[in-house]
Protein backbone atom coordinates (compact mmCIF):
# COMPACT_ATOMS: atom_id res chain seq x y z
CA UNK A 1 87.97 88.80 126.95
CA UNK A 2 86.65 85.95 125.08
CA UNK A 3 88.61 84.19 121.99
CA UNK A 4 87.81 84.67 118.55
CA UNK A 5 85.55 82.77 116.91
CA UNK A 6 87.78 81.97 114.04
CA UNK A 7 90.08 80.22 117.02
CA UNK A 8 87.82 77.35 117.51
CA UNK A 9 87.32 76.73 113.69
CA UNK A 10 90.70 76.94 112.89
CA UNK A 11 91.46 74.52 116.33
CA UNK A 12 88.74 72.14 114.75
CA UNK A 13 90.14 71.86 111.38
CA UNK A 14 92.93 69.52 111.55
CA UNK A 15 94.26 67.28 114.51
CA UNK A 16 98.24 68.36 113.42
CA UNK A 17 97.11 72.23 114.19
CA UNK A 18 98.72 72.16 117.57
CA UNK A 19 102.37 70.49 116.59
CA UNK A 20 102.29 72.55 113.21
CA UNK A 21 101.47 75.58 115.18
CA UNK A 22 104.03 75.51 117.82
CA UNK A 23 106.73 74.39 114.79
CA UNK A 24 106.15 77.22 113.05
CA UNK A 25 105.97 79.18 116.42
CA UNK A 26 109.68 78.53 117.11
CA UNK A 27 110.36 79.36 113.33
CA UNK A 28 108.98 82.59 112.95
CA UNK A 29 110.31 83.46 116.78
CA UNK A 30 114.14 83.03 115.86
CA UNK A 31 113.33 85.08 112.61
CA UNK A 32 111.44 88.16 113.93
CA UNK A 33 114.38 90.28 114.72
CA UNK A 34 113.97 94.16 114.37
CA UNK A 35 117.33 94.36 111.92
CA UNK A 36 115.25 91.37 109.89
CA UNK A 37 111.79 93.37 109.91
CA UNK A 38 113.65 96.53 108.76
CA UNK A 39 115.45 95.05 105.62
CA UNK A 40 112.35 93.44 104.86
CA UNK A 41 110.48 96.67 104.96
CA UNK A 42 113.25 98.09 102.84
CA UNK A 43 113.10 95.56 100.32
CA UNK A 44 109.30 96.26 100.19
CA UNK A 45 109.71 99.35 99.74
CA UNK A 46 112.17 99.42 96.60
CA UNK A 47 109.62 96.60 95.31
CA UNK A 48 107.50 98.93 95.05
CA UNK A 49 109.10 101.52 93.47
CA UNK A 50 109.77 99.31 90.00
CA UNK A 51 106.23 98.57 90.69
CA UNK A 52 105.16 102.17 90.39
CA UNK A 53 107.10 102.48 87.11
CA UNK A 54 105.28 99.64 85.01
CA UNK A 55 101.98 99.70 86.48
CA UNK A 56 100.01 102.59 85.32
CA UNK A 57 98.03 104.65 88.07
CA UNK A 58 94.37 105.90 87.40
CA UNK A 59 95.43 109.84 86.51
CA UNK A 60 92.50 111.42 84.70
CA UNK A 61 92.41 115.16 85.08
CA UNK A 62 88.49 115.28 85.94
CA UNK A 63 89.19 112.78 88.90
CA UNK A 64 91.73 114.38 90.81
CA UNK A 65 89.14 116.01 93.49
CA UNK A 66 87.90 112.90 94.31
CA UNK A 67 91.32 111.62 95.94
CA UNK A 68 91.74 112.64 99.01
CA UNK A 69 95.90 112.41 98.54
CA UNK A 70 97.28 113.57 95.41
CA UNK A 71 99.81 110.93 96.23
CA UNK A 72 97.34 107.83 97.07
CA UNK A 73 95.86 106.63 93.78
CA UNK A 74 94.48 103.07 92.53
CA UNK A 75 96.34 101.49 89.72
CA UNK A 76 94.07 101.12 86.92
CA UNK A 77 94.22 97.47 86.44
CA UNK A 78 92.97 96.81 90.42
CA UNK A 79 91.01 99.97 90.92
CA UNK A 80 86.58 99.11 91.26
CA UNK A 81 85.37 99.91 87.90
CA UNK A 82 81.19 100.97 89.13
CA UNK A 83 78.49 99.77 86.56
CA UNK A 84 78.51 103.76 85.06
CA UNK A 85 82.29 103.41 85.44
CA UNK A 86 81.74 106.45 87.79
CA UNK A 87 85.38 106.63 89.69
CA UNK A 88 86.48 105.95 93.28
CA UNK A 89 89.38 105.41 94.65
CA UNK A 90 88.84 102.22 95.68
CA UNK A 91 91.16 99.12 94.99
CA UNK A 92 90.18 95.67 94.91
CA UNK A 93 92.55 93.12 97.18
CA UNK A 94 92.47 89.44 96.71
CA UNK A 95 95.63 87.26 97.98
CA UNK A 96 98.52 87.09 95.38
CA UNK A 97 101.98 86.65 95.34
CA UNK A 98 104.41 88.96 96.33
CA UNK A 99 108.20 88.43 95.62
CA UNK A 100 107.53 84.33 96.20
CA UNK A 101 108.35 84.06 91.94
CA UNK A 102 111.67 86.16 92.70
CA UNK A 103 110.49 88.89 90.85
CA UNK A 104 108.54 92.19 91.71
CA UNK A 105 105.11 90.76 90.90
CA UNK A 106 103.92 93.24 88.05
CA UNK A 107 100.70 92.69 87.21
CA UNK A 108 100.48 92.99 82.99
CA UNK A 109 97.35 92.80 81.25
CA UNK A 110 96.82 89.54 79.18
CA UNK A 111 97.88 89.27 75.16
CA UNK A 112 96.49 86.42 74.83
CA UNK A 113 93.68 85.91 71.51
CA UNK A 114 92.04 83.50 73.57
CA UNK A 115 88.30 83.71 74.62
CA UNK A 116 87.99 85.79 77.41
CA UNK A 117 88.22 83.97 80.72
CA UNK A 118 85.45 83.74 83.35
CA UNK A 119 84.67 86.41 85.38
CA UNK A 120 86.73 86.03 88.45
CA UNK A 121 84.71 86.32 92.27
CA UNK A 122 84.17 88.48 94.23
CA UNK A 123 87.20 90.77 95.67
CA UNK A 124 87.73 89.19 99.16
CA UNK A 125 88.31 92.72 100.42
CA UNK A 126 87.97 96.50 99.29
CA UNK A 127 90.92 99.37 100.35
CA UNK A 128 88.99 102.48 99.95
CA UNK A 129 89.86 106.14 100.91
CA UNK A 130 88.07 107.92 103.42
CA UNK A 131 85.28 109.21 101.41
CA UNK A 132 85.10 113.03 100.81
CA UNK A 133 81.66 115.21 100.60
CA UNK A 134 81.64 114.86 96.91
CA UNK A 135 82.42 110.76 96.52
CA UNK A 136 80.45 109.58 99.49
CA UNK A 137 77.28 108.98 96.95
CA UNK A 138 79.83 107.05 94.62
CA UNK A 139 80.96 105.18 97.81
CA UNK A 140 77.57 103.94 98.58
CA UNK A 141 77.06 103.12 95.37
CA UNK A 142 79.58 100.55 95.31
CA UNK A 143 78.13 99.08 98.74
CA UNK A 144 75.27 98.47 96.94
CA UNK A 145 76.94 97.25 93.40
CA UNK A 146 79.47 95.23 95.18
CA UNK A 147 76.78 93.87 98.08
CA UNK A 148 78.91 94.52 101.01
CA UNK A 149 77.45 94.01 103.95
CA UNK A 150 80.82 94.71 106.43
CA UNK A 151 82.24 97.80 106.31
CA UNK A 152 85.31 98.32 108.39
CA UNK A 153 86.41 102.11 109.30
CA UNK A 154 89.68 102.63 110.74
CA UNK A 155 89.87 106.18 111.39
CA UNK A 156 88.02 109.56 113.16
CA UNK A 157 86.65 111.75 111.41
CA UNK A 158 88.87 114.50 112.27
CA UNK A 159 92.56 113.38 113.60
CA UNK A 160 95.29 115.88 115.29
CA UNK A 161 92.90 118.66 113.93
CA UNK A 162 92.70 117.20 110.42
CA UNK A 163 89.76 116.21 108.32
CA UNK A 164 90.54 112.34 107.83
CA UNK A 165 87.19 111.29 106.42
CA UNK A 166 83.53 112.55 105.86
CA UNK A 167 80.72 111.64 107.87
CA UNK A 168 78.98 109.36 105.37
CA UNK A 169 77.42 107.70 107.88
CA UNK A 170 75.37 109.90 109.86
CA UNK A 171 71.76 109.06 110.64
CA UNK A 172 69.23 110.36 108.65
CA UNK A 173 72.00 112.04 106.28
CA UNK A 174 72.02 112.37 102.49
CA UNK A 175 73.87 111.36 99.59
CA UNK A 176 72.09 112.08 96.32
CA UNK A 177 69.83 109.10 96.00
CA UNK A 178 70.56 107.44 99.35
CA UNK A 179 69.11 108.21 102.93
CA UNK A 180 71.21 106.88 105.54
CA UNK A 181 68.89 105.46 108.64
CA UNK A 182 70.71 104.23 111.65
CA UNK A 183 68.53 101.23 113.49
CA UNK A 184 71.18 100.07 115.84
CA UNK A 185 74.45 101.22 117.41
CA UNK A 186 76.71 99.74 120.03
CA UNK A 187 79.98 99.29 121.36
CA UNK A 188 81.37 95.90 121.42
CA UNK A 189 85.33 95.47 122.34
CA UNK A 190 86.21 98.80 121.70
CA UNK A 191 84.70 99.03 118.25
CA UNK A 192 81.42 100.70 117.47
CA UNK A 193 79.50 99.06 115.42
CA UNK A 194 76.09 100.46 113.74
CA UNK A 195 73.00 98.82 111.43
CA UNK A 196 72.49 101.01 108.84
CA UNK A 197 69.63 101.23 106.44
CA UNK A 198 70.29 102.76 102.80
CA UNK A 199 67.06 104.01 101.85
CA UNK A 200 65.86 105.02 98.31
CA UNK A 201 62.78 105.49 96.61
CA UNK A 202 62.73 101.67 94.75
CA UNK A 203 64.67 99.46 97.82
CA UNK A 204 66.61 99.63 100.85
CA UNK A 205 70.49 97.83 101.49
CA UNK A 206 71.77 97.01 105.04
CA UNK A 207 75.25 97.16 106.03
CA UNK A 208 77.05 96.74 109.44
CA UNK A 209 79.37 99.57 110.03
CA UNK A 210 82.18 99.12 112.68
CA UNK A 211 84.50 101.71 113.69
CA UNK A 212 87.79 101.62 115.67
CA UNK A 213 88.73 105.05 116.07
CA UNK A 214 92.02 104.10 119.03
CA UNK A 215 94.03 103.39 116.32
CA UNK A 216 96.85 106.64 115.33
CA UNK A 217 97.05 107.68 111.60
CA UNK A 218 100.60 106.16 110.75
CA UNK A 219 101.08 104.40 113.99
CA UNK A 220 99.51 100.87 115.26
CA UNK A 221 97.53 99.69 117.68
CA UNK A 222 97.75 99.45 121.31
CA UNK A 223 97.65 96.03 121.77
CA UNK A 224 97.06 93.65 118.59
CA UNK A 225 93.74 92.14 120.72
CA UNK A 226 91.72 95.18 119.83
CA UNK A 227 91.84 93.79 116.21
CA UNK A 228 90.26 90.60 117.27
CA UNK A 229 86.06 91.42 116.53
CA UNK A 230 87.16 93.17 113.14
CA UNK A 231 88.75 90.14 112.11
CA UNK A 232 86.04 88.00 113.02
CA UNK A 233 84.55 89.95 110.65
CA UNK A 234 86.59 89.56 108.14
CA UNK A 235 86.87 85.71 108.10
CA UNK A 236 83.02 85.14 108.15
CA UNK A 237 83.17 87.06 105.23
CA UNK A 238 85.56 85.55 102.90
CA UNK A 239 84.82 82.29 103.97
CA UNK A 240 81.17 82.75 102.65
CA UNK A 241 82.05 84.36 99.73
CA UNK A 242 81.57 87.96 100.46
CA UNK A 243 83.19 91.31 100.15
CA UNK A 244 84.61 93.52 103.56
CA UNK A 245 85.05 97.00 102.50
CA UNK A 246 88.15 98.21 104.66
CA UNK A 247 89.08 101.72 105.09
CA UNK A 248 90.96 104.43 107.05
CA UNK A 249 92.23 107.84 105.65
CA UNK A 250 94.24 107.04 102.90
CA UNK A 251 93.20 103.44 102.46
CA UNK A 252 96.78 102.17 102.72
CA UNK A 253 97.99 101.90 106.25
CA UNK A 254 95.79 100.94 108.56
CA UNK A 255 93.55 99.48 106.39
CA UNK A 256 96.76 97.37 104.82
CA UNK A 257 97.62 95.91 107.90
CA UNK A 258 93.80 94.51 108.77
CA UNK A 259 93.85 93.19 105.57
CA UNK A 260 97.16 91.45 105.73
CA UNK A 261 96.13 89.77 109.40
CA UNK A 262 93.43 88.47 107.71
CA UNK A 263 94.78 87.14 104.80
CA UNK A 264 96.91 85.61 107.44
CA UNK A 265 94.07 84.22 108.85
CA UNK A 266 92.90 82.68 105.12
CA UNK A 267 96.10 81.09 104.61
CA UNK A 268 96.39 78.92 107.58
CA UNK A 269 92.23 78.45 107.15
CA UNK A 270 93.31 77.16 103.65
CA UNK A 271 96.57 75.27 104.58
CA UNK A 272 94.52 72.85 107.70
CA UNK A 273 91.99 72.52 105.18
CA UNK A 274 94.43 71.03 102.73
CA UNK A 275 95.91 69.19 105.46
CA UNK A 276 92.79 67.45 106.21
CA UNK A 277 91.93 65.85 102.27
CA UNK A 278 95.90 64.64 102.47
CA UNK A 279 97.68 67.41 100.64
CA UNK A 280 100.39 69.61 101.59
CA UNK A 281 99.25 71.70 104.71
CA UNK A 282 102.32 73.44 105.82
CA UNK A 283 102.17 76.60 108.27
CA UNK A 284 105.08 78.94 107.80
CA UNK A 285 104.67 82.31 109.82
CA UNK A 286 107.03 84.76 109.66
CA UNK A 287 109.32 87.40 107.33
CA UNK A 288 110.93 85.03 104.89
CA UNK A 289 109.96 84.01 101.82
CA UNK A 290 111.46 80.48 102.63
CA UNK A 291 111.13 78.10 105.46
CA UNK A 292 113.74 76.22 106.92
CA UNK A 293 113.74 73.42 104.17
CA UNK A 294 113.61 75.99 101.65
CA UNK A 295 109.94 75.61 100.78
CA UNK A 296 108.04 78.19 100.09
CA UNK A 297 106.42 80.16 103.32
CA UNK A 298 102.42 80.40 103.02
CA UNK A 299 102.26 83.17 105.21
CA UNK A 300 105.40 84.84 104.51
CA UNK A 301 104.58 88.73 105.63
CA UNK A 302 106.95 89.64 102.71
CA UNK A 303 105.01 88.00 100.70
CA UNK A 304 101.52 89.09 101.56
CA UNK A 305 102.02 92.43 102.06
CA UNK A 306 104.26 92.39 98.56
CA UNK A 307 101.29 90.55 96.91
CA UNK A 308 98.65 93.48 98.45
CA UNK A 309 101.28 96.14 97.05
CA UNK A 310 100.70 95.07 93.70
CA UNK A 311 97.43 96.07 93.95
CA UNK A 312 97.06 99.20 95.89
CA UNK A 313 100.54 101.16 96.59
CA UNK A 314 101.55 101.37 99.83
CA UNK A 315 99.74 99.18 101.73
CA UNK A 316 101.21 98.74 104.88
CA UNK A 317 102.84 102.27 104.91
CA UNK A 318 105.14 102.24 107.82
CA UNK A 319 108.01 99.91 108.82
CA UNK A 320 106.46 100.12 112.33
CA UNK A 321 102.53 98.91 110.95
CA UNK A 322 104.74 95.88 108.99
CA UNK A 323 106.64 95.40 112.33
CA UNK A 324 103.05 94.98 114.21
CA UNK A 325 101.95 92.78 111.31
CA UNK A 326 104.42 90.15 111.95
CA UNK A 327 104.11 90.40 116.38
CA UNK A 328 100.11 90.35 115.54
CA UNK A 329 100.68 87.06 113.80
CA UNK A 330 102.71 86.03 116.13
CA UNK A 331 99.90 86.05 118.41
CA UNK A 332 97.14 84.83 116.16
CA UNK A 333 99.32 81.45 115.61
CA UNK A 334 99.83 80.83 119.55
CA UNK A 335 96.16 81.51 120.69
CA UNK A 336 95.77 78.31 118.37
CA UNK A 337 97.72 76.08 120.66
């Protein structure tokens, strides 16, 4: 199977990648034990509990059929607001801190009597449910608002005899305004992957759909090499500026641990890049939120996956999918050698 292509890039970057690598190699290997992993997973998890109790959750009354869970639902503050304000439940992610400040990361509207800020970019990713029959209009619509041109499917349709997620995709299919055309499909690594035309009666959008459907609801993947395409995908993306819808059932588990690999993948992209104009470019893989000289770890899992639950709750769902997280980055950082 051929490399990545964000392996050469990130091989190109910086001259120091191979001795920083194989440092931080030897770190995060003497601090990946499972009795670690679980306490760290534990930690998360109470985290996230005070989380739930000051961060207010998106509960109107004529919304509740569009969640597929009654107990998966955006926080306001993070959920996509659509141009009609039309809801989904849809979260945006971008890469924030987790427990790095030493507290549980709450994320409080602004007092301030200031002018308002700029608009901030573009989301670097979208968690989404599985749409349902009656939100997979909505969910096109904010493919079109948001101008995604990745979207990223993590589930079947049905799983274990269980509707997981509607067939939104299907070719020549309708969704109020949109007909869906499919002008290409393939399978590449595992992963099919499909043009798709959005038709309607003033324009046309097209989006690359690719779907990985080895991967069990709750569980991981066979081998973290399966992932290797999607996040491709993923890095292209951010690094020009775009938004990757991700999704599975739920839009928590599966979908939280593609994200966090590839917010992996940003932070060492950022840290060589650093390294190369002269500042500090420090590599620190692992489960701690401090490195051996007690700096702060870029790419502390704790940390990401901490930063990700303060935007969408319970992402990364299982201690198993956190677990598979930190052996996945484990082998991202040694294919860079």
């Amino acid at each position: 199977m051929s490399q990545p292509r964000f392996v050469a890039e990130l091989r190109s970057l910086s001259s120091e990648a191979r001795h920083v690598v194989e440092r931080e190699g030897r770190s995060l290997e003497s601090s990946a034990n499972q009795g670690d992993l679980k306490r760290d997973f534990l930690q998360l998890q109470l985290d996230q509990a005070k989380i739930l109790k000051s961060q207010p959750l998106h509960s109107h009354p004529k919304d509740q059929d569009k969640n597929r869970y009654k107990d998966v639902i955006p926080y306001e503050h993070a959920r996509v607001i659509l141009d009609d304000d039309t809801y989904i439940n849809a979260s945006e992610i971008r890469d924030v801190p987790g427990r790095r400040s030493g507290t549980t990361g709450t994320m409080a509207p602004s007092t301030s009597s200031s002018p308002s800020p700029p608009l901030p970019p573009p989301p670097p990713y979208i968690a989404c449910q599985g749409p349902l029959s009656n939100t997979s209009e909505v969910f096109w619509d904010m493919v079109v608002e948001r101008g995604v041109s990745d979207i990223i499917m993590l589930t079947g349709l049905v799983e274990n005899g269980r509707d997981k997620c509607h067939n939104y995709f299907a070719d020549g299919s309708r969704f109020g305004k949109y007909r869906i055309r499919c002008v290409e499909h393939a399978s590449v690594g595992g992963v099919d992957v499909r043009e798709l035309d959005l038709e309607t009666g003033t324009g046309r959008h097209r989006v690359r759909h690719h779907q990985l459907m080895t991967w069990p609801d709750h569980g991981v993947p066979a081998s973290p090499e399966v992932l290797d395409s999607l996040l491709d995908v993923m890095y292209d993306g951010t690094k020009a500026g775009r938004t990757t819808l991700v999704h599975c059932s739920a839009g928590i588990g599966r979908s939280g641990v593609l994200i966090a690999l590839a917010m992996l993948l940003e932070r060492v992209r950022g840290a060589l890049v650093r390294g190369q104009s002269g500042q500090s470019g420090q590599i620190q893989v692992g489960r701690k939120g401090k490195n051996e000289g007690g700096e702060d770890c870029l790419c502390s899992f704790v940390d990401i996956v901490g930063g990700m639950r303060r935007q969408r709750a319970g992402m990364v769902q299982t201690a198993a999918q956190y677990g598979f997280c930190v052996e996945a980055g484990r082998r991202l950082l040694s294919m860079l050698l």
